[in-house]
N, C-alpha and C. Protein backbone atom coordinates (compact mmCIF):
# COMPACT_ATOMS: atom_id res chain seq x y z
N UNK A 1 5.45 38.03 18.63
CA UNK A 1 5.06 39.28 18.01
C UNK A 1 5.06 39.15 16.47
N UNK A 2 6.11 38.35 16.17
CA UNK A 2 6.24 38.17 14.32
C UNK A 2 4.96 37.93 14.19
N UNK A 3 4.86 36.51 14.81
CA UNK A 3 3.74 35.25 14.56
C UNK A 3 2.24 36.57 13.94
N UNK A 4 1.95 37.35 15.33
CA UNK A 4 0.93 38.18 15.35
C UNK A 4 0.63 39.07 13.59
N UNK A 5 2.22 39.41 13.58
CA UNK A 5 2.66 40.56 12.59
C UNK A 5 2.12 39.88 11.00
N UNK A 6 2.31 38.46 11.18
CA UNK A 6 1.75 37.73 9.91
C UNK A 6 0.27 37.49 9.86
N UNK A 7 -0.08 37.11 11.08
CA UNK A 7 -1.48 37.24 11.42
C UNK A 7 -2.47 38.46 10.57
N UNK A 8 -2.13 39.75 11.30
CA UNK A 8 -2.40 41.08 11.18
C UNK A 8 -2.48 41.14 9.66
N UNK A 9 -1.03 40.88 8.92
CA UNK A 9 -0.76 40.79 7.52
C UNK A 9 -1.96 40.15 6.67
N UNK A 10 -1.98 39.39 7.12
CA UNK A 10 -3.00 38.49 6.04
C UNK A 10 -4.50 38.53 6.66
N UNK A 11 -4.99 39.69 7.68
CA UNK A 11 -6.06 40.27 7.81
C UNK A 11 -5.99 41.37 7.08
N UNK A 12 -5.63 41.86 7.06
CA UNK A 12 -5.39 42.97 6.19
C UNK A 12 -5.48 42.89 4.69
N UNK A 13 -5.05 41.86 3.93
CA UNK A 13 -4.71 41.13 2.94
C UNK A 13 -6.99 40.74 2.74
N UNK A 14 -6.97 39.76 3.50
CA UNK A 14 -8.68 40.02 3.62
C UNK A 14 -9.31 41.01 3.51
N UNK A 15 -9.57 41.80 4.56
CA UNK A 15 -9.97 42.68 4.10
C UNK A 15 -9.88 43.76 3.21
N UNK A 16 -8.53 43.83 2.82
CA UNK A 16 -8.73 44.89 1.60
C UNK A 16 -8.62 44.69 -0.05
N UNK A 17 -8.24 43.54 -0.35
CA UNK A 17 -8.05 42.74 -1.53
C UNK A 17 -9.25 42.66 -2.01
N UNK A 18 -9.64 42.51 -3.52
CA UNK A 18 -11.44 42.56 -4.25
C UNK A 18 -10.67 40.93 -4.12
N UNK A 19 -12.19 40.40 -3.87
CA UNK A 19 -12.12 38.66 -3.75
C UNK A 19 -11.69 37.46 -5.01
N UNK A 20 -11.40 38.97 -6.33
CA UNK A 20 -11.06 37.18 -7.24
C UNK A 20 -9.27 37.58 -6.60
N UNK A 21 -8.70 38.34 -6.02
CA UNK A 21 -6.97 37.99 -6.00
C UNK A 21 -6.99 38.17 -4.33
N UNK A 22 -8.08 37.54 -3.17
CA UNK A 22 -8.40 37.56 -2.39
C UNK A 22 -7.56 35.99 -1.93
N UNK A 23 -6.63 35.75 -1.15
CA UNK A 23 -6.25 34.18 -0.67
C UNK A 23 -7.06 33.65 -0.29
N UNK A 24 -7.43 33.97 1.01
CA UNK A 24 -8.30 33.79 2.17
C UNK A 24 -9.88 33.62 1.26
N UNK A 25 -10.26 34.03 0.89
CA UNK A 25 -11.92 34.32 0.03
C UNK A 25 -11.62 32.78 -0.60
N UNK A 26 -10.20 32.98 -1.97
CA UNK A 26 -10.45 31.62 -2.66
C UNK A 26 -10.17 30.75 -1.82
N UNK A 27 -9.30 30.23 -1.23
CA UNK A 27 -8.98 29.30 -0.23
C UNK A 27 -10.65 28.71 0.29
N UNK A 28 -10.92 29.69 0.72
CA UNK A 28 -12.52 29.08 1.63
C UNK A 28 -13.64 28.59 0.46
N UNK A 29 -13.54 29.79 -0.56
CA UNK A 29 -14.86 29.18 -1.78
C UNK A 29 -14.21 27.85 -2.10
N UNK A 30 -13.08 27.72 -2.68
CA UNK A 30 -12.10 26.24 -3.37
C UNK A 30 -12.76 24.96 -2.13
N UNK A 31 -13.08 25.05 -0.85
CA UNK A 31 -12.86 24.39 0.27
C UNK A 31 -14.36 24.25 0.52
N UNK A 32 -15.19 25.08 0.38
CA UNK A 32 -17.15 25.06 -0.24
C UNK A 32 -17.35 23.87 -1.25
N UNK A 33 -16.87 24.18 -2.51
CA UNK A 33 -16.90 24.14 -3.49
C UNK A 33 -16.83 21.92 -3.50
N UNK A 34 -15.23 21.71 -3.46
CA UNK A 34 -14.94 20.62 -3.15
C UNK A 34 -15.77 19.72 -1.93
N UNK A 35 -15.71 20.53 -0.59
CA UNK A 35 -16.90 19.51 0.03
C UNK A 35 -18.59 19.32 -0.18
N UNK A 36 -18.95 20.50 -1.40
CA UNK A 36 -20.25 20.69 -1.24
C UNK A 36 -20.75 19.97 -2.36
N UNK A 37 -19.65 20.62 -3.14
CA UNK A 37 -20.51 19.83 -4.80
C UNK A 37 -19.71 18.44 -5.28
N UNK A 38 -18.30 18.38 -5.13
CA UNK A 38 -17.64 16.94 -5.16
C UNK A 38 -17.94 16.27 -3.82
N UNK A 39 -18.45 16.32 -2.79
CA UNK A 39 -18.31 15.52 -1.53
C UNK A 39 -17.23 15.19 -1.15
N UNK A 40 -16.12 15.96 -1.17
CA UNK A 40 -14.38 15.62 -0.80
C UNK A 40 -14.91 15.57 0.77
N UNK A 41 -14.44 14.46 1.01
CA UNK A 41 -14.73 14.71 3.06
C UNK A 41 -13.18 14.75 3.45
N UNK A 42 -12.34 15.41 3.53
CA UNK A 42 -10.78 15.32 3.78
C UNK A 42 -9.97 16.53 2.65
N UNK A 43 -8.97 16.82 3.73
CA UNK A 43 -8.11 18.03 2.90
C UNK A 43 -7.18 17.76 3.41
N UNK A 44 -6.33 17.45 2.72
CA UNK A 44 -4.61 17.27 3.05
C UNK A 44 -3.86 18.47 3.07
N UNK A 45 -2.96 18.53 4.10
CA UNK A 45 -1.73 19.69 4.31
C UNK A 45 -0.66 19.30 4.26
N UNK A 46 0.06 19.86 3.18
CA UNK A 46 1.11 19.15 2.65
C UNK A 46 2.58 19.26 2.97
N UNK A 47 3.19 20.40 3.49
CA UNK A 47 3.70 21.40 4.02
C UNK A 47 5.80 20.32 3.61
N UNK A 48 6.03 21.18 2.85
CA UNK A 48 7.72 20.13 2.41
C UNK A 48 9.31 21.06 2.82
N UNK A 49 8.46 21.26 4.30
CA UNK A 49 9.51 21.51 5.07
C UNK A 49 8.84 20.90 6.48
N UNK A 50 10.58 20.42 7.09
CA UNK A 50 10.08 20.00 8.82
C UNK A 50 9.71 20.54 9.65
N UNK A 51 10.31 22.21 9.47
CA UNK A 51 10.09 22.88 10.38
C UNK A 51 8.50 23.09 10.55
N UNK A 52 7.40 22.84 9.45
CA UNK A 52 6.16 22.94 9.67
C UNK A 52 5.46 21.26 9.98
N UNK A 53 6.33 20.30 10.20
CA UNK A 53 5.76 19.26 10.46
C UNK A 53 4.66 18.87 11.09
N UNK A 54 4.15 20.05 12.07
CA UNK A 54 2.83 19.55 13.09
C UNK A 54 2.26 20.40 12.35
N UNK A 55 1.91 21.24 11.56
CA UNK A 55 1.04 22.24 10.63
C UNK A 55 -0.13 21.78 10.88
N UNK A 56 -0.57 20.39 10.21
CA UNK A 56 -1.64 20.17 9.58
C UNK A 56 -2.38 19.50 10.97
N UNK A 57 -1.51 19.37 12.15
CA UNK A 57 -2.16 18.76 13.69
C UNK A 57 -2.83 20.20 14.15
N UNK A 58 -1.76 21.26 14.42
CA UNK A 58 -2.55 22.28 14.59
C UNK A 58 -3.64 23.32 13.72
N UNK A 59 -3.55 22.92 12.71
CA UNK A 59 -4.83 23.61 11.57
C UNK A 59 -5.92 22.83 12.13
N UNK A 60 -5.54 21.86 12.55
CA UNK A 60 -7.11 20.40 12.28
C UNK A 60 -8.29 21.43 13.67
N UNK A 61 -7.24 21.88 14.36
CA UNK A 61 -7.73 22.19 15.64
C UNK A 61 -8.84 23.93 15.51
N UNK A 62 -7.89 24.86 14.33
CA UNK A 62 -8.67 25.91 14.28
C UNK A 62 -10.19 25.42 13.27
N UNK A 63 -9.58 24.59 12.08
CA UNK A 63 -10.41 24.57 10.98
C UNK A 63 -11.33 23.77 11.55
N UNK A 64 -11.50 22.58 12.08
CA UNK A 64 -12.48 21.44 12.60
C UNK A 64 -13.20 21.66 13.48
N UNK A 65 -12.66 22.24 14.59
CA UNK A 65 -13.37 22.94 15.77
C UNK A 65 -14.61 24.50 15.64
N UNK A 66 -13.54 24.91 14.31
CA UNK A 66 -14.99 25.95 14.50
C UNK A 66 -15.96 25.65 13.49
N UNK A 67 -15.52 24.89 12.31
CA UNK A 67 -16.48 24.58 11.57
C UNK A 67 -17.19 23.02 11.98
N UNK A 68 -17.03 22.46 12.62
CA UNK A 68 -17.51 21.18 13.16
C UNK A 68 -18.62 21.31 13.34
N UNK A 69 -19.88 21.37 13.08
CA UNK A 69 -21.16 22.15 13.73
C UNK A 69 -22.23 21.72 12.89
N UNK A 70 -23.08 21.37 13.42
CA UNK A 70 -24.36 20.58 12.85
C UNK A 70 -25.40 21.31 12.43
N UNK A 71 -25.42 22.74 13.34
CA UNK A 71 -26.73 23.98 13.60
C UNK A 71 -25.93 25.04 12.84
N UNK A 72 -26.84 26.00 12.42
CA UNK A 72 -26.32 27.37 12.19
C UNK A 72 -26.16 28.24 13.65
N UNK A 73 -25.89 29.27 13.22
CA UNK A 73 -25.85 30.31 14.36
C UNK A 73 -27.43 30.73 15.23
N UNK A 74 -27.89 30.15 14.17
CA UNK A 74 -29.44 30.72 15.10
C UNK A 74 -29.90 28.77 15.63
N UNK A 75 -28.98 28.36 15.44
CA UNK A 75 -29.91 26.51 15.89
C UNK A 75 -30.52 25.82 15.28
N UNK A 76 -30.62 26.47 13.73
CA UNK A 76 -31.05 25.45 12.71
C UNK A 76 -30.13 24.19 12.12
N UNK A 77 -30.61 23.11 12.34
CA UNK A 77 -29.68 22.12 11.26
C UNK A 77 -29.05 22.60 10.50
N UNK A 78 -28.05 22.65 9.50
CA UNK A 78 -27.81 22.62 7.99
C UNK A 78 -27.82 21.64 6.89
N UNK A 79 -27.83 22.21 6.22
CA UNK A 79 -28.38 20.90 5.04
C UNK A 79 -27.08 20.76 4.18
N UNK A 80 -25.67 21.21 4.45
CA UNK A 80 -24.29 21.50 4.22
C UNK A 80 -23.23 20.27 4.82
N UNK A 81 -22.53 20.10 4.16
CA UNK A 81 -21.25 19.90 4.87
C UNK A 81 -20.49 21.36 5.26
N UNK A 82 -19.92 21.55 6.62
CA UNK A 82 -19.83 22.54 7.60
C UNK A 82 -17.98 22.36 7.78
N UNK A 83 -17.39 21.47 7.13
CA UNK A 83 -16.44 21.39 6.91
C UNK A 83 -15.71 19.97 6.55
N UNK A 84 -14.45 19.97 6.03
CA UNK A 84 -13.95 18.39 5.97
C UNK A 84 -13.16 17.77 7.00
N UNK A 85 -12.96 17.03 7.07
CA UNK A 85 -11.63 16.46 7.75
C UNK A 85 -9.89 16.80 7.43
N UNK A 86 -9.38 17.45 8.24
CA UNK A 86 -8.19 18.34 8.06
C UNK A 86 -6.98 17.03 8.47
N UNK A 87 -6.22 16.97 7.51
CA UNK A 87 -5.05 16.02 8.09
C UNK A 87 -3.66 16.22 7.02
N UNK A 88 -2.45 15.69 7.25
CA UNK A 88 -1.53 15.72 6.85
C UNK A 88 -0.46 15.53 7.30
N UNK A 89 1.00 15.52 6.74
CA UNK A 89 2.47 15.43 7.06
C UNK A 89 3.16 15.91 6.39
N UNK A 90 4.26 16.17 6.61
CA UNK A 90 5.38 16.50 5.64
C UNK A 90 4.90 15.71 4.29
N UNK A 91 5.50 16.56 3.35
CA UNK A 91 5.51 15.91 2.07
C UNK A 91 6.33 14.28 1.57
N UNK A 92 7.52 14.70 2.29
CA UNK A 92 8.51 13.40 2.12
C UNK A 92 7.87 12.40 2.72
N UNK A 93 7.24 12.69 4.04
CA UNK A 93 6.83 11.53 4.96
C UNK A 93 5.48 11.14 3.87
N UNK A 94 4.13 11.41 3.70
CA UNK A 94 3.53 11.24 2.95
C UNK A 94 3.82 10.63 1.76
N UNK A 95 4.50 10.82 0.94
CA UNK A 95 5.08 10.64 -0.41
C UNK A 95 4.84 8.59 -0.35
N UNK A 96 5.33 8.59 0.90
CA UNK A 96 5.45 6.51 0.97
C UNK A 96 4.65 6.53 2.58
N UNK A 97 3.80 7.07 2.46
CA UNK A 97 2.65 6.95 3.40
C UNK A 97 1.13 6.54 2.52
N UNK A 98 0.66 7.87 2.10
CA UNK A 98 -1.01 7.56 1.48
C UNK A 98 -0.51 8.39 -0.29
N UNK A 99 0.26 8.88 -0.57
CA UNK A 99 0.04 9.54 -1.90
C UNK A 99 -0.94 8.84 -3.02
N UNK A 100 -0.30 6.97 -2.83
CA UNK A 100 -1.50 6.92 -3.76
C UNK A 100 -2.23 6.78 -3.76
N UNK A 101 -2.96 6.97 -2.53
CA UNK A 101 -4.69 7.28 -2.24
C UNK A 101 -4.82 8.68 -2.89
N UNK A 102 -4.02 9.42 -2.67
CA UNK A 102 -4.37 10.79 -3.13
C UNK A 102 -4.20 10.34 -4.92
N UNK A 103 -3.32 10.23 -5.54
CA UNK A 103 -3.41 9.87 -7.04
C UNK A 103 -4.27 8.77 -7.21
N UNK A 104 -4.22 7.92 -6.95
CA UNK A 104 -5.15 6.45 -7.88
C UNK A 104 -6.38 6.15 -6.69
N UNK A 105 -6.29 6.81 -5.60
CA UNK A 105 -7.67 6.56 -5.20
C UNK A 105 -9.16 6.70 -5.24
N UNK A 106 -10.13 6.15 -4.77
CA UNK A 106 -11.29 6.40 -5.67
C UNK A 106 -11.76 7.86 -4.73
N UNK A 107 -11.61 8.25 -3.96
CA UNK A 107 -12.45 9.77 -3.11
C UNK A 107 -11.36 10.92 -3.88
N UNK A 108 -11.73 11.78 -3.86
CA UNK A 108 -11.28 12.96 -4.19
C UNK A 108 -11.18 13.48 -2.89
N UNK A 109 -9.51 14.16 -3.03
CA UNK A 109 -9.08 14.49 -1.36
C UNK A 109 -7.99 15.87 -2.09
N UNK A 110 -8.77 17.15 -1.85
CA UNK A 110 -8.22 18.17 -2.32
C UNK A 110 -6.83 18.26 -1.55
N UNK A 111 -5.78 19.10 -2.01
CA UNK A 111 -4.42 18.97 -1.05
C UNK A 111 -3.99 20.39 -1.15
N UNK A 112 -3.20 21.04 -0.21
CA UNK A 112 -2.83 22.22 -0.25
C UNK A 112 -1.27 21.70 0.20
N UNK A 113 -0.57 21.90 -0.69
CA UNK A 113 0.86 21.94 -0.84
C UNK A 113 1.34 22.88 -0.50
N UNK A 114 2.58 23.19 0.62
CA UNK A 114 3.37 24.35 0.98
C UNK A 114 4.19 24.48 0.79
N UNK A 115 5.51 25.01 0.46
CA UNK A 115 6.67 25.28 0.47
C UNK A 115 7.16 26.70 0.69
N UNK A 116 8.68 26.45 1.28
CA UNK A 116 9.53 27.39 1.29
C UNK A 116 10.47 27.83 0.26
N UNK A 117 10.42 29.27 -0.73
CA UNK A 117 11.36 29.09 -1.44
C UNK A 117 12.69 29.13 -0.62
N UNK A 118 13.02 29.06 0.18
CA UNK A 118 14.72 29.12 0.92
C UNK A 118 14.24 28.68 2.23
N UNK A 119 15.12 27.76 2.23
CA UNK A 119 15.30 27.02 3.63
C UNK A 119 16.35 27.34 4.84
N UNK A 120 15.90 26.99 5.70
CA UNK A 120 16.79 27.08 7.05
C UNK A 120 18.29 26.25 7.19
N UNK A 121 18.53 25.18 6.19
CA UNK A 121 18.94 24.02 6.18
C UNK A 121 20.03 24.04 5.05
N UNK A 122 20.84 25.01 4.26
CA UNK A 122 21.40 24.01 3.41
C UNK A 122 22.19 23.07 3.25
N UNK A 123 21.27 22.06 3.21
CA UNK A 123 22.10 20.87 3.23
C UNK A 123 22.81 20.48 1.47
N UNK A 124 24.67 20.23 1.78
CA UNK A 124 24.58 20.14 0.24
C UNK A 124 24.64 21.10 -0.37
N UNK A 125 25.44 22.29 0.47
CA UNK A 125 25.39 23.45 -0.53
C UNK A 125 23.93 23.68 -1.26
N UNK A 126 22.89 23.27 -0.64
CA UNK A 126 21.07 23.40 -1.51
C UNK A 126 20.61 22.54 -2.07
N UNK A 127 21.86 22.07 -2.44
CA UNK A 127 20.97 20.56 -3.47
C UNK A 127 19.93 19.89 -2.77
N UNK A 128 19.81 19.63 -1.30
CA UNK A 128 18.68 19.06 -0.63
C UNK A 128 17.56 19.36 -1.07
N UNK A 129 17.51 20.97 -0.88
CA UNK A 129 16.51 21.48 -0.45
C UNK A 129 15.67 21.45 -2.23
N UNK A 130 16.47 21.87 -3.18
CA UNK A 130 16.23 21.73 -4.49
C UNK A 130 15.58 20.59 -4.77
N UNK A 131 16.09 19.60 -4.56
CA UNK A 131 15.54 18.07 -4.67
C UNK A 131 13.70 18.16 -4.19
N UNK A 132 14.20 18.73 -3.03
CA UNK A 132 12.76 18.59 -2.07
C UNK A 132 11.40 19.59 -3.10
N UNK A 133 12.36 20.78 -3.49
CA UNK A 133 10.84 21.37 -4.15
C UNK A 133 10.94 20.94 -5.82
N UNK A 134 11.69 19.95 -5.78
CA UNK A 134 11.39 19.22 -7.17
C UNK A 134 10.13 18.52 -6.97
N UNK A 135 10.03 17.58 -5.89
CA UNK A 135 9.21 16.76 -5.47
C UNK A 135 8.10 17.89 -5.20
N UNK A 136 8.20 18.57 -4.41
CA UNK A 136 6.98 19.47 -4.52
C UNK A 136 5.93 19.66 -5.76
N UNK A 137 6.98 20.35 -7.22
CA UNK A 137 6.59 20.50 -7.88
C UNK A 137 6.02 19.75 -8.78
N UNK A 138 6.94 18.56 -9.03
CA UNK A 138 6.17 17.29 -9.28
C UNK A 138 4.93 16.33 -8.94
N UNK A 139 5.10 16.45 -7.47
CA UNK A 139 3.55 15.77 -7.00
C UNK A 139 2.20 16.67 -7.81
N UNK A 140 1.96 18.27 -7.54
CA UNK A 140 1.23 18.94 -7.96
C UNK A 140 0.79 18.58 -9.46
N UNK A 141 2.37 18.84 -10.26
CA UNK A 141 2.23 18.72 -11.58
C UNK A 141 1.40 16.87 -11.79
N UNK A 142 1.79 15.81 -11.25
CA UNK A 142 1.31 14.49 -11.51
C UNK A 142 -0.29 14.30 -10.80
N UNK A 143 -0.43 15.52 -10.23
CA UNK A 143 -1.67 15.38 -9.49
C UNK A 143 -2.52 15.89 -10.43
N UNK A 144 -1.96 16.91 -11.42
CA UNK A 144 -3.04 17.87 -12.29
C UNK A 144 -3.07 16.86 -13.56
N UNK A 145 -1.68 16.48 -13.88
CA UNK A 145 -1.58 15.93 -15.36
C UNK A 145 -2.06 13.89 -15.49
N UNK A 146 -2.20 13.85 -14.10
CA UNK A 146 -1.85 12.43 -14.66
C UNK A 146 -1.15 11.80 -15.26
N UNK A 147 -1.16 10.51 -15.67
CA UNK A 147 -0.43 9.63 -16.23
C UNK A 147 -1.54 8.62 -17.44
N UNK A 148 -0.96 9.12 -18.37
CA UNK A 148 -2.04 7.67 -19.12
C UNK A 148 -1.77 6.46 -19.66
N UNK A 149 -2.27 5.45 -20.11
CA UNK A 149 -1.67 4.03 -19.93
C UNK A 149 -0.54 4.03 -21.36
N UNK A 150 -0.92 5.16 -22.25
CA UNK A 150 0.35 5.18 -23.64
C UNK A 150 1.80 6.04 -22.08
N UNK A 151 2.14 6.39 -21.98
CA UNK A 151 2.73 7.07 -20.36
C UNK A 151 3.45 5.93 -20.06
N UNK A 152 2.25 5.66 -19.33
CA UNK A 152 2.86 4.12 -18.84
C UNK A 152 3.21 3.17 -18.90
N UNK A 153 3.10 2.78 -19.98
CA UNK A 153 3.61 1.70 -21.10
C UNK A 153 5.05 2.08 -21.25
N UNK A 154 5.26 2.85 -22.01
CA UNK A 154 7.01 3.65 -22.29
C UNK A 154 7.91 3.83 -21.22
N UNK A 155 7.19 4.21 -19.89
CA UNK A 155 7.80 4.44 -19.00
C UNK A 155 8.35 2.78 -18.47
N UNK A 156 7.34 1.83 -18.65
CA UNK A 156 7.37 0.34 -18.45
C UNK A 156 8.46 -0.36 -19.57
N UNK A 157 8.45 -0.03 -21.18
CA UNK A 157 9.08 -0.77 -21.53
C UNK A 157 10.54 -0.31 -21.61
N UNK A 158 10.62 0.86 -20.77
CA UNK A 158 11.69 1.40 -20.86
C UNK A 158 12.63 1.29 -19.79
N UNK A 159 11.95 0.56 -18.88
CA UNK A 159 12.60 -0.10 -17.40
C UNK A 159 12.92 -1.36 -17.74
N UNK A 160 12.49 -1.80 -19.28
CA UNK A 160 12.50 -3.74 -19.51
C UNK A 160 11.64 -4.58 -19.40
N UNK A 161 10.52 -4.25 -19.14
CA UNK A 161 9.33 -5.16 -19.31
C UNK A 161 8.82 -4.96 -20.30
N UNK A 162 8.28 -6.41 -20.60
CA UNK A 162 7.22 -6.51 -21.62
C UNK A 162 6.26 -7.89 -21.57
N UNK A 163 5.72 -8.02 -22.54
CA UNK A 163 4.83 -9.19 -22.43
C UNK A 163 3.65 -9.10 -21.37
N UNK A 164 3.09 -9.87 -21.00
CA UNK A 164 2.33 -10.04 -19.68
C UNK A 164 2.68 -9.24 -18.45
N UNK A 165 3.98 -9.54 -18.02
CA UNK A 165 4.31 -8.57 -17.02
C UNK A 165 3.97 -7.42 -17.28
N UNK A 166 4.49 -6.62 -18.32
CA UNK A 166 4.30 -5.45 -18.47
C UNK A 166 2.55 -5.31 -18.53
N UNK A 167 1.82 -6.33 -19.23
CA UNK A 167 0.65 -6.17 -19.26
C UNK A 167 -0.28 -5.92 -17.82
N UNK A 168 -0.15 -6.72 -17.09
CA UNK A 168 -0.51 -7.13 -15.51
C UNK A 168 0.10 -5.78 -14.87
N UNK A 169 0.74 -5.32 -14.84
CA UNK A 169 1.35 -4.12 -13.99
C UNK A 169 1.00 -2.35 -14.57
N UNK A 170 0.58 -2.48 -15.85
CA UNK A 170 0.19 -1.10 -16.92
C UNK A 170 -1.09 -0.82 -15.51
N UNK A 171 -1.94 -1.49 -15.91
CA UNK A 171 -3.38 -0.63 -14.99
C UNK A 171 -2.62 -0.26 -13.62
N UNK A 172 -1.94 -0.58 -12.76
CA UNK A 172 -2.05 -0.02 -11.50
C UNK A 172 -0.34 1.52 -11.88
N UNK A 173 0.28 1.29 -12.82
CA UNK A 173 1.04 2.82 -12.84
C UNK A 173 0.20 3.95 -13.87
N UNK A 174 -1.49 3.32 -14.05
CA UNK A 174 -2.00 4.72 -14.44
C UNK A 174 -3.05 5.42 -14.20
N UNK A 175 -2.89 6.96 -13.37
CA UNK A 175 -4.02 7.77 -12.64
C UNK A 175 -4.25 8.78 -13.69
N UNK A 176 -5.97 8.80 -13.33
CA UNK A 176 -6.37 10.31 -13.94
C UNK A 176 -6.06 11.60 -14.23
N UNK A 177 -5.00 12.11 -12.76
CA UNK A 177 -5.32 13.57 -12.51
C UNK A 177 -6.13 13.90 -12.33
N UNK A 178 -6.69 15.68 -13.20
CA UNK A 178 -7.00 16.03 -12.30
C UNK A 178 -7.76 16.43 -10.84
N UNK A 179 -7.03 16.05 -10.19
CA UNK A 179 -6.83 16.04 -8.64
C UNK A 179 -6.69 17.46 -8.23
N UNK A 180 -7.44 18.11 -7.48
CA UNK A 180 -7.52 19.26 -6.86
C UNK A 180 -6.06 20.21 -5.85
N UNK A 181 -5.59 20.82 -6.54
CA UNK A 181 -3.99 20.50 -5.45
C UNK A 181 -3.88 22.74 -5.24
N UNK A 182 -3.54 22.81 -4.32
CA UNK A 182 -3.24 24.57 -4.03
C UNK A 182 -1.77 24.93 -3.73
N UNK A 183 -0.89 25.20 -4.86
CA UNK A 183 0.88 25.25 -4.08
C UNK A 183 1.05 26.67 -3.70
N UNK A 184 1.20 26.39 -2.19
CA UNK A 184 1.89 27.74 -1.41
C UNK A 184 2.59 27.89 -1.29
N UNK A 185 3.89 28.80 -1.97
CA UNK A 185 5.03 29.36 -1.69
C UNK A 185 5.22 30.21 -1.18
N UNK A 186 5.86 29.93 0.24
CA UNK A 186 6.26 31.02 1.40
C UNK A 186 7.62 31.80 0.68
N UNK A 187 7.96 32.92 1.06
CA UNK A 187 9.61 32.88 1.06
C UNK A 187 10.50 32.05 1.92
N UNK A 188 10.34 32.28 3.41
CA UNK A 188 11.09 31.31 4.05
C UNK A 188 10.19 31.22 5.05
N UNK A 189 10.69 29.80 6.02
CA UNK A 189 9.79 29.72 7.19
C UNK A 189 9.59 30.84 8.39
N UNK A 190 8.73 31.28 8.69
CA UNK A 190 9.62 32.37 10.03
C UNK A 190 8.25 32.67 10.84
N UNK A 191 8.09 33.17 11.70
CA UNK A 191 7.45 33.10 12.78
C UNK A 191 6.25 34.30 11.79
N UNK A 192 6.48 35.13 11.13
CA UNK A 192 5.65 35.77 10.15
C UNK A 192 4.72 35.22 9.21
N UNK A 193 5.32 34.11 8.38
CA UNK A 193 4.54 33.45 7.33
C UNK A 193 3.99 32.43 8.00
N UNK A 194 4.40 31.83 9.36
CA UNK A 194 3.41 30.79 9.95
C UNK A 194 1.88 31.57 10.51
N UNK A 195 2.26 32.87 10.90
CA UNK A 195 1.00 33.66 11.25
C UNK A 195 0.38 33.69 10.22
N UNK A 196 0.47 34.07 8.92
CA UNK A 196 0.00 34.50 8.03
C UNK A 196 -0.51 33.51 7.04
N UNK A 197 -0.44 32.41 7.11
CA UNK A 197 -0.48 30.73 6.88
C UNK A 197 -2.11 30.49 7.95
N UNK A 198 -2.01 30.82 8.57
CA UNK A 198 -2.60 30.76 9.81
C UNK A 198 -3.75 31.34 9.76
């Protein structure tokens, strides 16, 4: 019934919101926009809690399935991409999975980052969980700001390298930015904000 209650919520939220402070409206134009005019074929779900760990298995299923489609509604071809490829994991798991495909790779792969401000979990009296939306906030922020090779240099000679080494290793610790990234902050996880997520 929650699940529904978040559902309902963020229909409501659609329909009655004017479309520039509209979620749902930008969410979908941002998601046009990236596969139509950048050719992003892929959207990452980022989600940096466990409890949403299959998120981005079950999104793949609403978002892919109904937009998967070659014809319009009347049976015409389209001359569109009709949607991207939906995938993801936890943030932590990701992080030493593909991130730096997402930073230093050559496709542009928009990401929608989630979080909870309060968790189910404190582990650590919170410090866990703190840690975790450090990393949150950080990926976003290194996704928008990049890194540039004066960056990376300092950050390099400041670990002790120099010379050649340091030379040979500068190009691969420095990415562009900006990288397309959307951070969602839930309050907490609950059978409400997964509807409404949804």
């Amino acid at each position: 019934e929650q699940l529904l209650d978040g559902a309902h919520y963020m229909d409501n939220h659609f329909k009655t919101m004017p479309f520039e402070k509209n979620a749902p409206v930008i969410l979908a134009v941002l998601g046009v926009w990236y596969s139509n005019f950048f050719k992003a074929e892929t959207h990452a779900l980022l989600p940096y809690d466990q409890y949403l760990h299959r998120f981005a298995a079950y999104f793949q299923q609403g978002d892919m399935e109904s937009n998967g489609k070659f014809v319009s509604k009347a049976g015409k071809p389209v001359k569109y991409s009709t949607g991207p490829i939906v995938w993801g994991e936890p943030g932590t798991n990701g992080q030493h999975a593909f991130y730096q495909l997402i930073h230093q790779g050559t496709r542009l792969i928009p990401c929608d980052f989630i979080a909870p401000a309060q968790t189910h979990n404190p582990i650590a009296g919170g410090k866990h969980h703190k840690i975790l939306l450090s990393n949150f906030l950080a990926q976003t922020e290194a996704l928008m700001m990049g890194k540039t090779s004066d960056e990376a240099r300092a950050e390099l000679s400041k670990a002790g390298l120099c010379g050649n080494e340091l030379d040979n290793l500068l190009p691969h610790k420095v990415f562009v930015g900006n990288r397309p990234t959307n951070s969602i902050v839930v309050k907490k996880v609950s059978p409400f904000t997964l509807g409404a997520l949804i």
